[in-house]
C-alpha atoms as a PDB file:
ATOM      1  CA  UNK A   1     -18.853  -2.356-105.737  1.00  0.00           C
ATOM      2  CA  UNK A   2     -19.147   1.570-104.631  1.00  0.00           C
ATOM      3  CA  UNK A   3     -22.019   3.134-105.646  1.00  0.00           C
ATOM      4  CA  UNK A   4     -21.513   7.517-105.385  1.00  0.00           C
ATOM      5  CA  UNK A   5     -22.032  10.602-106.858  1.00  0.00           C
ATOM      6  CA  UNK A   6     -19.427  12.172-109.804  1.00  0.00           C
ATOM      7  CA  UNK A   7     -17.252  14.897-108.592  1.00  0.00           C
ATOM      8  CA  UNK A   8     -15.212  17.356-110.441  1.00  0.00           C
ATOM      9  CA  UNK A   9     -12.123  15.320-109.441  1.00  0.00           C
ATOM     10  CA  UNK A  10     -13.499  12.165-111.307  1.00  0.00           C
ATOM     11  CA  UNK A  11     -13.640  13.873-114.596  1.00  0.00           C
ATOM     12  CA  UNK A  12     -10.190  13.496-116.094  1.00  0.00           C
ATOM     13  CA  UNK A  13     -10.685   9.473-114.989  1.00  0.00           C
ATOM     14  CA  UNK A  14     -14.254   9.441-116.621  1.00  0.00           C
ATOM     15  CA  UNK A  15     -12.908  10.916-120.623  1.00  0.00           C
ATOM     16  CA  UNK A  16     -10.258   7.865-120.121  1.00  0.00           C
ATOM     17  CA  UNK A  17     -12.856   5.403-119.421  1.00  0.00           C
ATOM     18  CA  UNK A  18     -15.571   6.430-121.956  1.00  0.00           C
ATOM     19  CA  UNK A  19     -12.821   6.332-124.488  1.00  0.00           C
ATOM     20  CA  UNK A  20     -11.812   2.383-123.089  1.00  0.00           C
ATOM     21  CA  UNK A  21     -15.312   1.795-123.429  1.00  0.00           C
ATOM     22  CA  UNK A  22     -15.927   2.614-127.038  1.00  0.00           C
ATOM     23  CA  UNK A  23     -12.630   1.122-128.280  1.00  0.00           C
ATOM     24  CA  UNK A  24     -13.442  -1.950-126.455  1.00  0.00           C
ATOM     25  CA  UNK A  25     -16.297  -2.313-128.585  1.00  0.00           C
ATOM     26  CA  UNK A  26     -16.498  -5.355-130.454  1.00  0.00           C
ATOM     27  CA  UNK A  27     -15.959  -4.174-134.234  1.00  0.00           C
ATOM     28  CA  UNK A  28     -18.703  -6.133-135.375  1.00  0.00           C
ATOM     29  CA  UNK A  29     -20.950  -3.697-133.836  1.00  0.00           C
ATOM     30  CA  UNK A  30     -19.194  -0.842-135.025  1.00  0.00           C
ATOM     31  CA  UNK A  31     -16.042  -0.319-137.017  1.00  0.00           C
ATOM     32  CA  UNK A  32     -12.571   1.363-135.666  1.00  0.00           C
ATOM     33  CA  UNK A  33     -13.343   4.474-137.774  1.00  0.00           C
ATOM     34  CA  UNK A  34     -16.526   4.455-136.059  1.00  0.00           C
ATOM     35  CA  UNK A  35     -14.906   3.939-132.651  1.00  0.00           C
ATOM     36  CA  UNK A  36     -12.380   6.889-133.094  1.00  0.00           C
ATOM     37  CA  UNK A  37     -14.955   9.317-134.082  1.00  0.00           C
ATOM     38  CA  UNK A  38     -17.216   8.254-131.211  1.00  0.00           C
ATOM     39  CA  UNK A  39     -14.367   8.357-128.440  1.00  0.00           C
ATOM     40  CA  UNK A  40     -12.990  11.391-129.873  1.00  0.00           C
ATOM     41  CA  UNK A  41     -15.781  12.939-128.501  1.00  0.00           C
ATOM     42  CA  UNK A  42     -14.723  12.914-124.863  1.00  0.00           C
ATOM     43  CA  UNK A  43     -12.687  15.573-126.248  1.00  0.00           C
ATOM     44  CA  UNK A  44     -14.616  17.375-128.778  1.00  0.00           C
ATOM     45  CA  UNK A  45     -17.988  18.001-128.086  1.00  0.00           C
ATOM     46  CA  UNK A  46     -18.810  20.440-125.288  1.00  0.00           C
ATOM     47  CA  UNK A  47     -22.179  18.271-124.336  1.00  0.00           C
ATOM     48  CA  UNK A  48     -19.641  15.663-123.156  1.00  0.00           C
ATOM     49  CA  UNK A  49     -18.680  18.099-120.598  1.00  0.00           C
ATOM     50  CA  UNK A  50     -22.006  19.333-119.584  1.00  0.00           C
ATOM     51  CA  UNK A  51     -22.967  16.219-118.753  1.00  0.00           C
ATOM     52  CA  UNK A  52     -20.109  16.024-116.220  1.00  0.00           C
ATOM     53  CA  UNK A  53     -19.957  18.981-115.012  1.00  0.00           C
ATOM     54  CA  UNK A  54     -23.649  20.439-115.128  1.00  0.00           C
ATOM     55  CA  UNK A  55     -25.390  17.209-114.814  1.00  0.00           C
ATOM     56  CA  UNK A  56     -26.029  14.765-112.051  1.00  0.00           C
ATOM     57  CA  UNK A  57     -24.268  11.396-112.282  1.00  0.00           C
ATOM     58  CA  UNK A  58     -23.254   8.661-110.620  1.00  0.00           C
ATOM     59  CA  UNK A  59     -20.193   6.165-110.849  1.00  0.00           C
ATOM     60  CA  UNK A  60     -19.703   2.682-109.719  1.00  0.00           C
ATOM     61  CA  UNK A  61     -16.122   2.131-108.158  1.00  0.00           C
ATOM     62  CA  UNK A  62     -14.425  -1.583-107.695  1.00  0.00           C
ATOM     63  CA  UNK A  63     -11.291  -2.059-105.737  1.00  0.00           C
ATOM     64  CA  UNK A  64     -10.507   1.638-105.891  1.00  0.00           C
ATOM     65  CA  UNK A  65     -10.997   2.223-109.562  1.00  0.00           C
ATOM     66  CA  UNK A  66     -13.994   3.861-111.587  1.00  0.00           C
ATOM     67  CA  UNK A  67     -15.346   0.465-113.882  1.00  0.00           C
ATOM     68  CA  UNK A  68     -18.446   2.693-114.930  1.00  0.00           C
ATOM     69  CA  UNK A  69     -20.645   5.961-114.727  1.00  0.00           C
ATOM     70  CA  UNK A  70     -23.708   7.614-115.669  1.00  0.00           C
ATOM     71  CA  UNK A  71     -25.550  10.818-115.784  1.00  0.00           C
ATOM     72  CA  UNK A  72     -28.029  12.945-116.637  1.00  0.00           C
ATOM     73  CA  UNK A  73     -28.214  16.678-118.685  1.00  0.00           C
ATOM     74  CA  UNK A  74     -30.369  18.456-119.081  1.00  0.00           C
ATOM     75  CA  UNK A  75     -32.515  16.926-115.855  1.00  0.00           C
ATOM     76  CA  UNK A  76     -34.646  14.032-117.551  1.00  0.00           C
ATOM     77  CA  UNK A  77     -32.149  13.233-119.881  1.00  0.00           C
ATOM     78  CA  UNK A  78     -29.828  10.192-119.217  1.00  0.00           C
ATOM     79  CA  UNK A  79     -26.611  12.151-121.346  1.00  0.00           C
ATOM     80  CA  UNK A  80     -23.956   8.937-120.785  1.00  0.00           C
ATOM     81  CA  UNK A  81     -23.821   5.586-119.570  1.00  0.00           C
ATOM     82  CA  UNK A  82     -20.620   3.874-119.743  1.00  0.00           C
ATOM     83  CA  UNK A  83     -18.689   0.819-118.640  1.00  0.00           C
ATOM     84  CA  UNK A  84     -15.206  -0.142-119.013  1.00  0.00           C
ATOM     85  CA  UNK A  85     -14.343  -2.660-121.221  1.00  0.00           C
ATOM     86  CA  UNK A  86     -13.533  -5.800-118.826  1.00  0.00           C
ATOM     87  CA  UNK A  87     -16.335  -4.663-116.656  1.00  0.00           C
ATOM     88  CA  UNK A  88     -19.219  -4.418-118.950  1.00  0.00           C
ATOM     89  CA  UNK A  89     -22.368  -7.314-118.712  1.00  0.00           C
ATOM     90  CA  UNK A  90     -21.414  -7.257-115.124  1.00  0.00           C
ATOM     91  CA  UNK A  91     -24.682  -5.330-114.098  1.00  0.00           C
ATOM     92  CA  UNK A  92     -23.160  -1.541-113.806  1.00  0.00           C
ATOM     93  CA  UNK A  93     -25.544  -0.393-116.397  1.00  0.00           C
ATOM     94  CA  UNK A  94     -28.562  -1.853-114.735  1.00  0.00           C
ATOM     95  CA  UNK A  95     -27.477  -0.539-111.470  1.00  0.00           C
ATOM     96  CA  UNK A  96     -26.811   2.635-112.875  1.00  0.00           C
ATOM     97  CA  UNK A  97     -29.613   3.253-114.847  1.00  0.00           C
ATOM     98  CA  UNK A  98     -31.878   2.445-112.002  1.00  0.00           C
ATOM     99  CA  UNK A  99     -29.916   4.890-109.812  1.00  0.00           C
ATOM    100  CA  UNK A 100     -30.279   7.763-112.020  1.00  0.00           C
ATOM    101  CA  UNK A 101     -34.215   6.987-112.404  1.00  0.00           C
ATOM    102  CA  UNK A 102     -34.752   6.510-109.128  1.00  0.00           C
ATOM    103  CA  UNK A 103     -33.101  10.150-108.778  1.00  0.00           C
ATOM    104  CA  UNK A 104     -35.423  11.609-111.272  1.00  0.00           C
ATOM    105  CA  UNK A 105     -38.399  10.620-109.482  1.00  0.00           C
ATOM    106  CA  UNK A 106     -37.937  11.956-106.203  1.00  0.00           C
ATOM    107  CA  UNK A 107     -36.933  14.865-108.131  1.00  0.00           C
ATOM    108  CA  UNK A 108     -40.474  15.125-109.301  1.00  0.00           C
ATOM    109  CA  UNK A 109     -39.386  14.123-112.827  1.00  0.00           C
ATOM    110  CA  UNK A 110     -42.208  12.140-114.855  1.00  0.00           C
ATOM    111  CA  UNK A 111     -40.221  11.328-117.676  1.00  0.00           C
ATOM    112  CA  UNK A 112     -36.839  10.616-118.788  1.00  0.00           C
ATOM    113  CA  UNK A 113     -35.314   9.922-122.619  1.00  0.00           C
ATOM    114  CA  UNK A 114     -32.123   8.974-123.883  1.00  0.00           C
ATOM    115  CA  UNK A 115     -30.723   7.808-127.358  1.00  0.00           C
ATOM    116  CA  UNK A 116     -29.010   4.483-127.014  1.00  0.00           C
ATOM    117  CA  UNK A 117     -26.378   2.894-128.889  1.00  0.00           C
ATOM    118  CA  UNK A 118     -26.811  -0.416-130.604  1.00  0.00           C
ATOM    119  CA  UNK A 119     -24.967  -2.101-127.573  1.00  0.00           C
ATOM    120  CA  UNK A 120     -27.357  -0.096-125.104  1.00  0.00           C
ATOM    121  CA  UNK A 121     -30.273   0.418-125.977  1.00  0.00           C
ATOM    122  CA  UNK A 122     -31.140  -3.231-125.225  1.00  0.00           C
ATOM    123  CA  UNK A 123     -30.408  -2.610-121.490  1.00  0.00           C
ATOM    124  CA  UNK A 124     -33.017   0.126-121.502  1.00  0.00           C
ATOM    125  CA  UNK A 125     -35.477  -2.149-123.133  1.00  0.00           C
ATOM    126  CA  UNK A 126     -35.023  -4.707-120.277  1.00  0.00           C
ATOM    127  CA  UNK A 127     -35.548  -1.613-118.037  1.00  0.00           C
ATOM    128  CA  UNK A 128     -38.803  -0.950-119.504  1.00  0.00           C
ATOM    129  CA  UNK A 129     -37.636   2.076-121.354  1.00  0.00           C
ATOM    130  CA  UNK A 130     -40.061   2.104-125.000  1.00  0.00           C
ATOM    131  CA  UNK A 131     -38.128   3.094-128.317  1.00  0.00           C
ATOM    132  CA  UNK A 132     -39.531   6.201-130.010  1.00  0.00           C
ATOM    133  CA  UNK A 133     -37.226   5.771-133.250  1.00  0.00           C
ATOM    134  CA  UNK A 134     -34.166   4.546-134.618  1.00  0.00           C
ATOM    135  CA  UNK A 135     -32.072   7.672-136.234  1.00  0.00           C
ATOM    136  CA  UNK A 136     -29.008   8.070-138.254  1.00  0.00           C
ATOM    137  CA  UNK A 137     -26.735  11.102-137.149  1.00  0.00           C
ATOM    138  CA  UNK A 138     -23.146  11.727-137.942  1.00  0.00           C
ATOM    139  CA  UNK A 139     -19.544  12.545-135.963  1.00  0.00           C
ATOM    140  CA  UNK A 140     -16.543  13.317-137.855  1.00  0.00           C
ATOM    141  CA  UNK A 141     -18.166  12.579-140.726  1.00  0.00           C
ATOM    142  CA  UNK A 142     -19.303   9.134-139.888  1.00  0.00           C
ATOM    143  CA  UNK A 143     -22.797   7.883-139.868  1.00  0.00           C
ATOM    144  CA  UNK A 144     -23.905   6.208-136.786  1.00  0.00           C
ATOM    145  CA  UNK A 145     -27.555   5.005-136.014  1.00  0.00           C
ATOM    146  CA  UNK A 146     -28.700   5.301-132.303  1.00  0.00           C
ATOM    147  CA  UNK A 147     -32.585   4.542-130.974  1.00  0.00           C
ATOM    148  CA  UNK A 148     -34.361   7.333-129.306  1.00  0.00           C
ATOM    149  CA  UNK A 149     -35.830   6.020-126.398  1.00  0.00           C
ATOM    150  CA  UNK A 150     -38.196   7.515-123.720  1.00  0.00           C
ATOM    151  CA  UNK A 151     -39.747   6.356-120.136  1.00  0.00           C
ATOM    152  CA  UNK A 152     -42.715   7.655-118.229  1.00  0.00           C
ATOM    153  CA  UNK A 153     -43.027   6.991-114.828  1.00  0.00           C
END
């Protein structure tokens, strides 16, 4: 696995592979109208491509081919962290999410927070991230609950 930084280039790749992501998603975690509105959003919601664009991220490449990515917008906030489908529970996230921390702190950054999805937000636990709340919000007219999380270093 290839470990570098997102370019401009990567984008179009990185909206296909956040959308297999989320429809990968085992529907007993969340339902196919809840997957549609959430991968819609690669799409529809300009924060998406902040993120890309304006943030700083990080993607892990096997054989070639993008299997994840991650970044962070506005600076000590991790804005997406996403595997494909047949790569996920692989150890992307972890390596990820350790990348992008480890980037915040020589960066000066004390603190970073996220809000994690109910398949996530148990990799930031293990990461010693600490859960501030859980919170209902809603795309497309579908409720989703998510777990604000924050970590001090």
């Amino acid at each position: 696995m290839n470990l570098k930084q997102i370019t401009k280039k990567d984008q179009l790749y990185l909206k296909k592979l956040y959308f297999d992501s989320i429809i990968s998603i085992d529907e007993k975690i969340y339902s196919p109208e809840q997957k549609r509105a959430w991968a819609s959003q690669a799409w529809d919601n300009k924060y998406f491509n902040l993120s890309l664009q304006e943030g700083k991220g990080w993607l892990i490449e096997e054989k070639e081919k993008i299997i994840a990515f991650a970044s962070r917008y506005p600076k000590d906030r991790i804005a997406l962290l996403y595997c494909k489908g047949d790569s996920q529970r692989k150890g992307c996230g972890t390596e990820l999410l350790q990348k992008l921390e480890n980037e915040a702190i020589k960066e000066g950054i004390t603190c970073l927070t996220t809000e994690a999805s109910l398949i996530s937000y148990k990799l930031f636990l293990k990461n010693n991230w600490e859960m501030i709340r859980k919170e209902k919000i809603i795309i497309k007219n579908i409720i989703f609950e998510r777990f604000k999380m924050i970590k001090n270093f």
